[in-house]
Protein backbone atom coordinates (compact mmCIF):
# COMPACT_ATOMS: atom_id res chain seq x y z
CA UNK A 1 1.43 11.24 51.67
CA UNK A 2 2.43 7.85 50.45
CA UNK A 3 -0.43 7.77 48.30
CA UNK A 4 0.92 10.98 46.78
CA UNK A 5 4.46 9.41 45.94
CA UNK A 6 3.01 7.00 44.20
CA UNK A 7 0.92 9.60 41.75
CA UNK A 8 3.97 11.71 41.55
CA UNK A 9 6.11 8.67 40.45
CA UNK A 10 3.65 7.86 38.43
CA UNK A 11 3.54 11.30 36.50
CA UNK A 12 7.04 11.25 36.54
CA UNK A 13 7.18 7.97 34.53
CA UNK A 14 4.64 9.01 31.92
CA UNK A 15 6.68 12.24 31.29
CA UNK A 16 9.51 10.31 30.90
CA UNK A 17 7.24 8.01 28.45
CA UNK A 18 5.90 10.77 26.44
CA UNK A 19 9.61 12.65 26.04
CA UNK A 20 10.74 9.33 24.71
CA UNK A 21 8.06 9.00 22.28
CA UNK A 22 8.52 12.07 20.93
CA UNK A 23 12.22 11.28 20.68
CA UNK A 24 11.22 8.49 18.38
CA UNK A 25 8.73 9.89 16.16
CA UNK A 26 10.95 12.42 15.60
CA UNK A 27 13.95 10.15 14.82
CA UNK A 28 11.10 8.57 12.47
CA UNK A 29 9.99 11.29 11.12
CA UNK A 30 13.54 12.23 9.82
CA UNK A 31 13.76 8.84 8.65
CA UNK A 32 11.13 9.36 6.28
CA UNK A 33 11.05 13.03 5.54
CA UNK A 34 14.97 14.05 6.11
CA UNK A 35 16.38 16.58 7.41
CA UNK A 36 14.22 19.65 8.17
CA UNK A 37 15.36 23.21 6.05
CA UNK A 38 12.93 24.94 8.45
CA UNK A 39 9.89 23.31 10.55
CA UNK A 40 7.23 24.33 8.53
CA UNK A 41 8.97 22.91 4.61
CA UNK A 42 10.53 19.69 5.75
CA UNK A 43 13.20 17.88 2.85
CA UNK A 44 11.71 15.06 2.01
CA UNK A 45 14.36 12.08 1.34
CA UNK A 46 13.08 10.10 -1.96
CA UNK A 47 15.75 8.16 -4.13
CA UNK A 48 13.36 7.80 -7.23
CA UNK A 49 13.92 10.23 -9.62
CA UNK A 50 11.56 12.65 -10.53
CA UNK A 51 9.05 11.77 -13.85
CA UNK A 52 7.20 14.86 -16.01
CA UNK A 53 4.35 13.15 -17.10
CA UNK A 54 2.46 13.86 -20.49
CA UNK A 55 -0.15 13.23 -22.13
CA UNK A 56 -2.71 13.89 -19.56
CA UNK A 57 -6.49 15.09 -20.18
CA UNK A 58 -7.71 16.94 -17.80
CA UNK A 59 -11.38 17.30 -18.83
CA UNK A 60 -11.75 13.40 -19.00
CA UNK A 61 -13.36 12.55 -16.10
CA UNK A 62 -14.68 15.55 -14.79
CA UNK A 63 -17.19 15.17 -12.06
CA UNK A 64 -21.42 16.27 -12.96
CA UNK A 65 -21.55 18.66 -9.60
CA UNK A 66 -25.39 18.67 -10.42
CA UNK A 67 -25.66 14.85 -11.15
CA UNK A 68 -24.13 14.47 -7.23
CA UNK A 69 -25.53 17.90 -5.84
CA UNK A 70 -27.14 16.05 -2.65
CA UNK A 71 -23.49 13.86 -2.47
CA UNK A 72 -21.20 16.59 -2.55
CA UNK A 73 -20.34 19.49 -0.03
CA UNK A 74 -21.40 22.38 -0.80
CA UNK A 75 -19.97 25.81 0.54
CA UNK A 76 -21.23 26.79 3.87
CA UNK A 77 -20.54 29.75 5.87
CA UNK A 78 -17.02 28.86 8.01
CA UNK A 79 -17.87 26.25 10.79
CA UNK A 80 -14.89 27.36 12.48
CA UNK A 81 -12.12 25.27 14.80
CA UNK A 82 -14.94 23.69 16.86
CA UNK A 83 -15.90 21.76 13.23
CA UNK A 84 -12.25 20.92 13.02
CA UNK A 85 -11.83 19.50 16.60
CA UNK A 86 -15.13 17.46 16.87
CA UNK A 87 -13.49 15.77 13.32
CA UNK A 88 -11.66 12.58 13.14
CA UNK A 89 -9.69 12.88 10.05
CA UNK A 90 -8.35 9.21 8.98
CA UNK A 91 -5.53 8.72 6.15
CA UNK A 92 -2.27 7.97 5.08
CA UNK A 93 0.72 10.22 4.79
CA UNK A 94 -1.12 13.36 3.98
CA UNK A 95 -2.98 12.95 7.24
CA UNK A 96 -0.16 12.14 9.29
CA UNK A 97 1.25 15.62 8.06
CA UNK A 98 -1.60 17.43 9.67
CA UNK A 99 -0.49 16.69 13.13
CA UNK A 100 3.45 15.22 12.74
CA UNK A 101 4.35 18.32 10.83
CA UNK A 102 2.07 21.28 10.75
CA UNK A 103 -0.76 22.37 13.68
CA UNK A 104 -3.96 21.69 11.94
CA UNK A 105 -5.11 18.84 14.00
CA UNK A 106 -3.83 16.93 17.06
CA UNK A 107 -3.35 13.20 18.24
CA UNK A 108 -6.62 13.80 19.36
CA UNK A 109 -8.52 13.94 16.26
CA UNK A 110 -6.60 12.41 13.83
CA UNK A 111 -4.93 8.99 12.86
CA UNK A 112 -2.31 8.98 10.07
CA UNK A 113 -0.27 5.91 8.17
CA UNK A 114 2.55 6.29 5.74
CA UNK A 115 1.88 4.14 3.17
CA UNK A 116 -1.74 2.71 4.12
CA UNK A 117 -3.75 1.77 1.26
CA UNK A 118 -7.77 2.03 1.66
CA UNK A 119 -7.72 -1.68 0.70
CA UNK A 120 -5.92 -2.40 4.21
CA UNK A 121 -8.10 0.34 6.09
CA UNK A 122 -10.45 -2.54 7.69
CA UNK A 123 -7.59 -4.83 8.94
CA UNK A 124 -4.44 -2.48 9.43
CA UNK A 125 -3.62 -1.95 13.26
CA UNK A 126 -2.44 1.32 13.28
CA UNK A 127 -3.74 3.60 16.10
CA UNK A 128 -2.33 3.68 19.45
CA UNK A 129 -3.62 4.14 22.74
CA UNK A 130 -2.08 4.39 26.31
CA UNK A 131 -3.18 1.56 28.54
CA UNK A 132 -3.73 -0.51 25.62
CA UNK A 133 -1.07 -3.49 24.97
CA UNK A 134 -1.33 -3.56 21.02
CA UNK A 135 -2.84 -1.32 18.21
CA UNK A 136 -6.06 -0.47 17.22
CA UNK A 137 -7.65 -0.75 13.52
CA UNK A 138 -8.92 2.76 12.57
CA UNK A 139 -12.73 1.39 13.05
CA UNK A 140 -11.76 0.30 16.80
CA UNK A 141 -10.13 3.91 17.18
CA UNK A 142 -13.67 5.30 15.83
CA UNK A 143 -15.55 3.63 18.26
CA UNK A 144 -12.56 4.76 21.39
CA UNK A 145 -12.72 8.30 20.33
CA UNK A 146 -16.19 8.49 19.66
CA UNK A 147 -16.25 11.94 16.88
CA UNK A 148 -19.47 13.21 15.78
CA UNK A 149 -17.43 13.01 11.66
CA UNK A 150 -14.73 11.26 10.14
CA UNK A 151 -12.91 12.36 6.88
CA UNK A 152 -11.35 10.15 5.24
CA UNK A 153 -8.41 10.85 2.96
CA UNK A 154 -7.04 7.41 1.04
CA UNK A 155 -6.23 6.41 -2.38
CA UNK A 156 -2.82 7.66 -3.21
CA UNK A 157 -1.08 4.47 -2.43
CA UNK A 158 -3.81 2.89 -4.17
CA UNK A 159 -2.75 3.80 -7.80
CA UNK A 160 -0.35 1.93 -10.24
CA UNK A 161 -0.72 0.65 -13.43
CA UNK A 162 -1.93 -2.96 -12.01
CA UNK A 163 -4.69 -0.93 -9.79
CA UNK A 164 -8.17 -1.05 -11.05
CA UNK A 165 -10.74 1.09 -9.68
CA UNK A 166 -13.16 -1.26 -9.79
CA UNK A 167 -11.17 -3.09 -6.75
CA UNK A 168 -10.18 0.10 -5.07
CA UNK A 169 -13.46 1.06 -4.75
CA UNK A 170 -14.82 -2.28 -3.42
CA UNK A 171 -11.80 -2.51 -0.56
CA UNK A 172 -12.42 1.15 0.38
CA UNK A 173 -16.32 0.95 0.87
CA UNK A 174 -15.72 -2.16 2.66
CA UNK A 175 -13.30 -0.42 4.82
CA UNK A 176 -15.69 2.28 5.36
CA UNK A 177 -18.59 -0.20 6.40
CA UNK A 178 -16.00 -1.33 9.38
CA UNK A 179 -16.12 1.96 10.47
CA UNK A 180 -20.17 2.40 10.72
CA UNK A 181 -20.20 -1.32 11.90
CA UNK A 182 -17.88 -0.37 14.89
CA UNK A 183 -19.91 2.93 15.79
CA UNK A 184 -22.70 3.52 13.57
CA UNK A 185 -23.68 7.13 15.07
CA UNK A 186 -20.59 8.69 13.31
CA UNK A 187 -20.99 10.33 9.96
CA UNK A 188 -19.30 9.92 6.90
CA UNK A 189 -17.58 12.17 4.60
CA UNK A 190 -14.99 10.75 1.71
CA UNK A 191 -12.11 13.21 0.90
CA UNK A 192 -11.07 13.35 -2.65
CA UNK A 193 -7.72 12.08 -3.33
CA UNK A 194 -5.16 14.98 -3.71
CA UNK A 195 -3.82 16.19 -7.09
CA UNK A 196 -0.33 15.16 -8.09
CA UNK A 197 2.33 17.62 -9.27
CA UNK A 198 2.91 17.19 -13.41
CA UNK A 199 6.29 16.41 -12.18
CA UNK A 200 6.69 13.83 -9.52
CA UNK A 201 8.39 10.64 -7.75
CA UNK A 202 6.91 8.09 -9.08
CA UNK A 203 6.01 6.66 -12.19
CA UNK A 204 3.34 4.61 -11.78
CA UNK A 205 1.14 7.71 -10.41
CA UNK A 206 -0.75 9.40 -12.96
CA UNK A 207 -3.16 12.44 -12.25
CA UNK A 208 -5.49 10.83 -14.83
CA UNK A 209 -5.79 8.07 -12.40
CA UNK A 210 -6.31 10.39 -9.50
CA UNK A 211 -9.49 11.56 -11.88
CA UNK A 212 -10.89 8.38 -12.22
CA UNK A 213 -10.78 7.20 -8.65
CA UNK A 214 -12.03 10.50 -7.17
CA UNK A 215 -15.28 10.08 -9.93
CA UNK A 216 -15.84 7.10 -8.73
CA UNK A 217 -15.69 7.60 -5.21
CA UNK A 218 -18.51 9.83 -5.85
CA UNK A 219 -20.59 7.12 -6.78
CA UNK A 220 -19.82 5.04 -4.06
CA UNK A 221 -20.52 7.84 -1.73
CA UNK A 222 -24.25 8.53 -3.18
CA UNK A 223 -25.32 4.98 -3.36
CA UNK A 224 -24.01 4.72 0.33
CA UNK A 225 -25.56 7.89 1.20
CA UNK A 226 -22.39 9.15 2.72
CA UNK A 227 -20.58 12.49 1.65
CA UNK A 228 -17.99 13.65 -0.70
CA UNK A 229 -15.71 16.42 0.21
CA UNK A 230 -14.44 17.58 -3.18
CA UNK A 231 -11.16 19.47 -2.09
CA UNK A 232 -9.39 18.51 -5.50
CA UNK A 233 -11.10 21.74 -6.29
CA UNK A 234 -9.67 23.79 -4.64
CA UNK A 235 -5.94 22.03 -4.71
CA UNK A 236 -6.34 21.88 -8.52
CA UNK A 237 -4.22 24.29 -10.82
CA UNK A 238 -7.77 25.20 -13.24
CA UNK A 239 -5.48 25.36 -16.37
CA UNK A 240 -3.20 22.25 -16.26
CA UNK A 241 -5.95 19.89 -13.70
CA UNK A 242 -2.17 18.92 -11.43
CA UNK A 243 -2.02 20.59 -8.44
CA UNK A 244 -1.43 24.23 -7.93
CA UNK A 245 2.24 25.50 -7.65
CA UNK A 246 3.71 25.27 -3.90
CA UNK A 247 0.91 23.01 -3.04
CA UNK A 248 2.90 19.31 -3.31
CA UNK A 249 6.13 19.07 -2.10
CA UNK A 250 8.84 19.73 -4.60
CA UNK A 251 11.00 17.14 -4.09
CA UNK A 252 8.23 14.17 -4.62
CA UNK A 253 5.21 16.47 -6.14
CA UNK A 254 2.99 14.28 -3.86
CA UNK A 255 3.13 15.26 -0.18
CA UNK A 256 0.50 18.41 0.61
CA UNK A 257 2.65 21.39 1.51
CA UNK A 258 1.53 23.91 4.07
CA UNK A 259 0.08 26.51 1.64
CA UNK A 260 -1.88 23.26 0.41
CA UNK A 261 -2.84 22.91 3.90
CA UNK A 262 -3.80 26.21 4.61
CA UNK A 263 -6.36 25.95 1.30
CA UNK A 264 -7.41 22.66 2.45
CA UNK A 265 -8.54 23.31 5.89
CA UNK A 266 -10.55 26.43 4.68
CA UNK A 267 -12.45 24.35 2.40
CA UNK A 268 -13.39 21.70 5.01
CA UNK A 269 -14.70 24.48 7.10
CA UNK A 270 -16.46 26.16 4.42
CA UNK A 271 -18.21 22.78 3.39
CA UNK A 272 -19.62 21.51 6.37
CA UNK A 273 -21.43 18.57 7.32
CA UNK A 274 -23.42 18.69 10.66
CA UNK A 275 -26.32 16.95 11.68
CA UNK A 276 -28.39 15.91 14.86
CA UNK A 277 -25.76 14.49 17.13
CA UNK A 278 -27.35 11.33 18.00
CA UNK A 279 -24.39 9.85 19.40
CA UNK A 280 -25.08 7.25 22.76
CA UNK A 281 -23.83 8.67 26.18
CA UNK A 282 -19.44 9.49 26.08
CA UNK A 283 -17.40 7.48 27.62
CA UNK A 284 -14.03 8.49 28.81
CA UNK A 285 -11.72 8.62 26.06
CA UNK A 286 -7.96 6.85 26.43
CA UNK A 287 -5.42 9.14 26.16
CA UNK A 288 -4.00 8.82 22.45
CA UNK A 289 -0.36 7.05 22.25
CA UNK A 290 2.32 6.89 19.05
CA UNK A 291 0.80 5.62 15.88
CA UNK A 292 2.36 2.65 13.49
CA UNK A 293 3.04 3.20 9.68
CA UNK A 294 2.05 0.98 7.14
CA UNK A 295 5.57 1.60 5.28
CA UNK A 296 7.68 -0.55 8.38
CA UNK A 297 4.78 -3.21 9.44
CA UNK A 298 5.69 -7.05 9.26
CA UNK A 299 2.09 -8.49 10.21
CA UNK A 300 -0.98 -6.40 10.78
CA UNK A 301 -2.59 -8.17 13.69
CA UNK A 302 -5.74 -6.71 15.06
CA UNK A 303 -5.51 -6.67 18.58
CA UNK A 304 -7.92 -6.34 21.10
CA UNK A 305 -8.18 -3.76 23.46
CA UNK A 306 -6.63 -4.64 26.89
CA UNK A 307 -6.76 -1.59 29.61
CA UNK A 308 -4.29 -1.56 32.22
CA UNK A 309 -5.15 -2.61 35.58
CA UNK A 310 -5.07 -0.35 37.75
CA UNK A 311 -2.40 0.41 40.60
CA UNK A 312 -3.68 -1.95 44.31
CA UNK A 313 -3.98 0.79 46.62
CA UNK A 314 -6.68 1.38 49.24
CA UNK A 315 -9.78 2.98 48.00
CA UNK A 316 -10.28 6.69 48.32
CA UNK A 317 -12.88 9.29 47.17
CA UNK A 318 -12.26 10.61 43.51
CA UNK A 319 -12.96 13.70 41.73
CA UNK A 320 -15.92 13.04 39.43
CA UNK A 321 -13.79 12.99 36.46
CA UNK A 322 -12.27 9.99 36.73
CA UNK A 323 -8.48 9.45 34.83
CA UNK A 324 -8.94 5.88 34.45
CA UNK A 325 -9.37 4.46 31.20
CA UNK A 326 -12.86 4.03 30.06
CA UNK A 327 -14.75 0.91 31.48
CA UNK A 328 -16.34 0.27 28.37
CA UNK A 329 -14.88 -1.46 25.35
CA UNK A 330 -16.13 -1.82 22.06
CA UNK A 331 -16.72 -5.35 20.90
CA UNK A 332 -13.40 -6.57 20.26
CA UNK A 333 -13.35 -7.55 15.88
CA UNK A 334 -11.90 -10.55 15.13
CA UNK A 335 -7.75 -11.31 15.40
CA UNK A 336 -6.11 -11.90 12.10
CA UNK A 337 -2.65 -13.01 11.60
CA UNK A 338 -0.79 -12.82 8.48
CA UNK A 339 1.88 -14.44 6.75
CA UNK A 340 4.05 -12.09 4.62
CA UNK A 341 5.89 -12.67 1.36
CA UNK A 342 8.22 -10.26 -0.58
CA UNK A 343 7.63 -10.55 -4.26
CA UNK A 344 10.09 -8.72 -5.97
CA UNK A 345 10.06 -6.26 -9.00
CA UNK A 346 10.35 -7.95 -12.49
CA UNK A 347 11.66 -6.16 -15.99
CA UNK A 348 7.68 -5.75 -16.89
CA UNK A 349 5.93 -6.14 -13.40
CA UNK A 350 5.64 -4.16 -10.35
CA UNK A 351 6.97 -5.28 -7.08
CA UNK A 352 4.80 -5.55 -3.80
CA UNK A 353 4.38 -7.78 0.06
CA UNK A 354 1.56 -10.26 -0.19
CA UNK A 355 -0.07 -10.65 3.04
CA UNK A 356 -1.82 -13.71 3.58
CA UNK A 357 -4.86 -14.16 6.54
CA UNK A 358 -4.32 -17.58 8.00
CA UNK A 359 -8.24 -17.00 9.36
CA UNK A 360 -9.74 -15.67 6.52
CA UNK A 361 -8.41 -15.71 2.67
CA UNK A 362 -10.47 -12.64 1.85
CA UNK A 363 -8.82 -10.25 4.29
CA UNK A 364 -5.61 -11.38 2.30
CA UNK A 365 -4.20 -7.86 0.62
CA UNK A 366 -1.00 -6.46 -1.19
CA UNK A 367 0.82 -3.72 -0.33
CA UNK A 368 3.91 -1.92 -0.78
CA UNK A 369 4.68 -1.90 -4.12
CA UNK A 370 7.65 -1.02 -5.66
CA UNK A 371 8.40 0.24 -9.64
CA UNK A 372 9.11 -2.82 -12.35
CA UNK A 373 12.55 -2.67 -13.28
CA UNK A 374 12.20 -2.02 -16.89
CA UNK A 375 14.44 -3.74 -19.76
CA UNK A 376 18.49 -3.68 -19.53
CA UNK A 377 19.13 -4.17 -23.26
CA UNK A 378 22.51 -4.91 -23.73
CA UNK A 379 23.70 -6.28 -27.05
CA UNK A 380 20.27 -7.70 -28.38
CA UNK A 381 18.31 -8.75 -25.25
CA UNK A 382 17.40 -8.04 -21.69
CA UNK A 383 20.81 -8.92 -19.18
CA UNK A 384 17.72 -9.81 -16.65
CA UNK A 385 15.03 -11.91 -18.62
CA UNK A 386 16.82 -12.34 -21.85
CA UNK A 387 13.83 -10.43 -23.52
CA UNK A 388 15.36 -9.40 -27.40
CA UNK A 389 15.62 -5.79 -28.21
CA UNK A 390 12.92 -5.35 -31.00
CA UNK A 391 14.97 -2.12 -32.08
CA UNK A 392 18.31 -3.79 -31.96
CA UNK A 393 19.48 -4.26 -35.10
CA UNK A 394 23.01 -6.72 -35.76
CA UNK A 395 26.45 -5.02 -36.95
CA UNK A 396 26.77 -6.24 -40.48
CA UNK A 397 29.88 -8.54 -40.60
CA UNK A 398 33.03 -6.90 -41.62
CA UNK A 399 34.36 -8.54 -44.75
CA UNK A 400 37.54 -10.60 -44.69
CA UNK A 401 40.32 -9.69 -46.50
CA UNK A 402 42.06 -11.19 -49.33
CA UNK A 403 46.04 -11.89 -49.48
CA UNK A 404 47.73 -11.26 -52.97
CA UNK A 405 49.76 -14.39 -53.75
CA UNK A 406 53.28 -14.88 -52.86
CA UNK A 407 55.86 -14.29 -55.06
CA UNK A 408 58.25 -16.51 -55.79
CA UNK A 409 61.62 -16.80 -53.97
CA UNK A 410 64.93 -17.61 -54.90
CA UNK A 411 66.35 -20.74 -52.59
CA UNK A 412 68.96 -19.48 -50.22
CA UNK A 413 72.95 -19.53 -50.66
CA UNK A 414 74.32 -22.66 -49.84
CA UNK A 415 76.39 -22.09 -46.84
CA UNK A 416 80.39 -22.40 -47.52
CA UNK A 417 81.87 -25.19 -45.61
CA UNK A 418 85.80 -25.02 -47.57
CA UNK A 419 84.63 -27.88 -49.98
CA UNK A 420 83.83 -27.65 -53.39
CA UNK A 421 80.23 -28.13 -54.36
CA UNK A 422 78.90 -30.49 -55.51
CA UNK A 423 77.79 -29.78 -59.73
CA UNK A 424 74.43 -28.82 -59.89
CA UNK A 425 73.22 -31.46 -62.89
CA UNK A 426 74.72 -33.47 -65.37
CA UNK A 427 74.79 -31.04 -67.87
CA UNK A 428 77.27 -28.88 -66.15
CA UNK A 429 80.48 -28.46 -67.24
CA UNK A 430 83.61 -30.20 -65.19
CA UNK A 431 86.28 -28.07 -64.41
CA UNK A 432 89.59 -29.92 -64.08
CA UNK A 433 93.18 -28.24 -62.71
């Protein structure tokens, strides 16, 4: 009986725990999406104004399907739900919308970030876990949840104009290599970075950019023998290369929309990846807890698992699936702590947080980044750098007038004060009484 209390008190307090979590997220999720016009379109709340953008080609960097045929996905026959639920899809906001908004995936297989770059995906604690104290990288998740696949869906918050893809591609491959390191069974597939609306949020996106990262995360996929899941395909308007209409969110022309969604999920089931599952034995899986967004992090600390004891009572037989959290760990990574600094937008240069590893210089990233300013010309230079206006041209100076000369005046009347005056010259005659 008493041993019962305690398990119903216990209950009690975790469904207390989760209804206050969900509280949260969705107070969060309003935060960052607004208010709701009906639960499957959520408003999404974005200050910057909206940008057409021009001048894009969209046959310049079209991927060779036969130059990558043994990289890239082909179509399969539908895998079906089970394929969906024994993947781990990892990403940023377009991920998180697969479980926080819409019912394509659960808590349980899948870990999403607003705002998480693939350049933080090997150091960013993001993933939580009940009975664990602090957050888990997405490669320590990997190795907690075990999946047979991961998909992997970064890159958007990887583009601006400062953004090579030279680097992107190095910090996402070594995020990627985390992964394996941390459970080396799973396998790999690399999701192509969604298509952009023509007319969107921000600026310093561009859909060409989109084209050149997704090329050359083929690449990076074959010489790492991992897989590309070329979705752009099917998200991709065929005449214009942005994405189709109704498929990106019409207030930012970034976030996926349902109908996007709905065409994305079909094409992950109708290109399959499975192979031998050569995983080790299971272990018992910790229940999945709220996860942290890159968009409100100070420090990304790595933490290392801790499970909660569990409750001193006297032993007593157990049903053979146990509750508990799973004895085994995976080998806790390294801790890094970072020091953060704010560097602000300039006229000419985009904004972003430096964060600097105390342990290890090369785990240092940026993040964050916000639009440059741009030029306030006012009268002939920049009120904020004092850059000159190369089209400002000066007012010619108005010409000053001339005065005609004065003519001359005649002196005043002499005021009369009674007495005679006095005779003007000389020469004047004297009158006498």
């Amino acid at each position: 009986m008493g041993k019962m209390g305690i398990r119903t008190k216990m209950y009690m307090v975790l469904a207390g725990c989760s209804a206050a979590l969900l509280l949260t997220a969705g107070a969060a999720l309003l935060l960052v999406h607004g208010a709701a016009d009906s639960p499957d379109e959520p408003k999404t709340v974005d200050s910057a104004p909206m940008v057409v953008e021009s001048g894009y080609d969209k046959d310049q960097n079209t991927i060779d399907t036969t130059q990558y045929s043994t990289t890239i996905l082909e179509l399969t026959a539908d895998a079906g739900q089970t394929y969906v639920d024994e993947t781990l899809f990892l990403g940023d906001s377009n991920t998180a919308r697969m479980y926080r908004l819409f019912d394509y995936c659960t808590a349980n297989n899948a870990i999403g970030s607003v705002g998480m770059t693939a350049r933080s995906l090997s150091t960013f604690a993001c993933a939580g876990f009940q009975g664990y104290s602090g957050y888990q990288t997405m490669a320590q998740a990997v190795a907690l949840m075990q999946p047979k696949r991961v998909v992997l869906t970064f890159g958007t918050n990887d583009l601006g104009s400062s953004a090579s893809t030279e680097k992107f591609i190095a910090d996402y491959q070594a995020g990627i290599e985390s992964i394996v390191q941390a459970y080396p069974s799973v396998d790999i597939i690399v999701n192509a970075i969604p298509p952009l609306g023509q007319s969107h949020s921000n600026q310093a996106l561009t859909q060409a950019q989109v084209d050149e990262f997704n090329k050359a995360l083929v690449e990076m996929c074959q010489q790492k023998d991992w897989k590309f899941l070329n979705s752009a395909e099917t998200l991709k308007d065929e005449a214009t290369g942005y994405a189709k209409a109704g498929y990106v969110e019409s207030s930012d022309g970034i976030h996926l929309t349902r109908a996007a969604m709905d065409a994305l999920f079909s094409y992950v089931r109708t290109h399959s990846y499975m192979t031998e599952d050569d995983r080790p034995p299971l272990t018992a899986v910790p229940a999945r807890g709220e996860d942290k967004d890159a968009v409100v992090y100070t420090a990304p600390v790595v933490a290392t698992p801790e499970p909660t004891a569990a409750p001193e009572e006297e032993p007593e037989e157990e049903p053979a699936e146990s509750e508990e959290p799973a004895e085994a760990t995976p080998t806790p990574m390294p801790t890094y702590t970072y020091t953060d600094t704010v560097v602000p937008p300039t006229c000419t240069q985009q904004g972003y947080t430096h964060h600097e590893c105390s342990e290890d210089s090369s785990k240092s990233f940026d993040d964050t980044y916000t639009d440059a300013l741009g030029h306030d010309f006012q009268n002939g230079a920049c009120t904020r750098c004092n850059e000159p206006d190369p089209n400002y041209v000066a007012p010619a100076p108005e010409p000053t007038p001339t005065e005609p000369p004065a003519e001359p005046t005649a002196p005043p009347p002499a005021e009369s004060t009674g007495e005679p005056s006095a005779p003007a010259s000389e020469s004047d005659p004297v009158v006498t009484e």
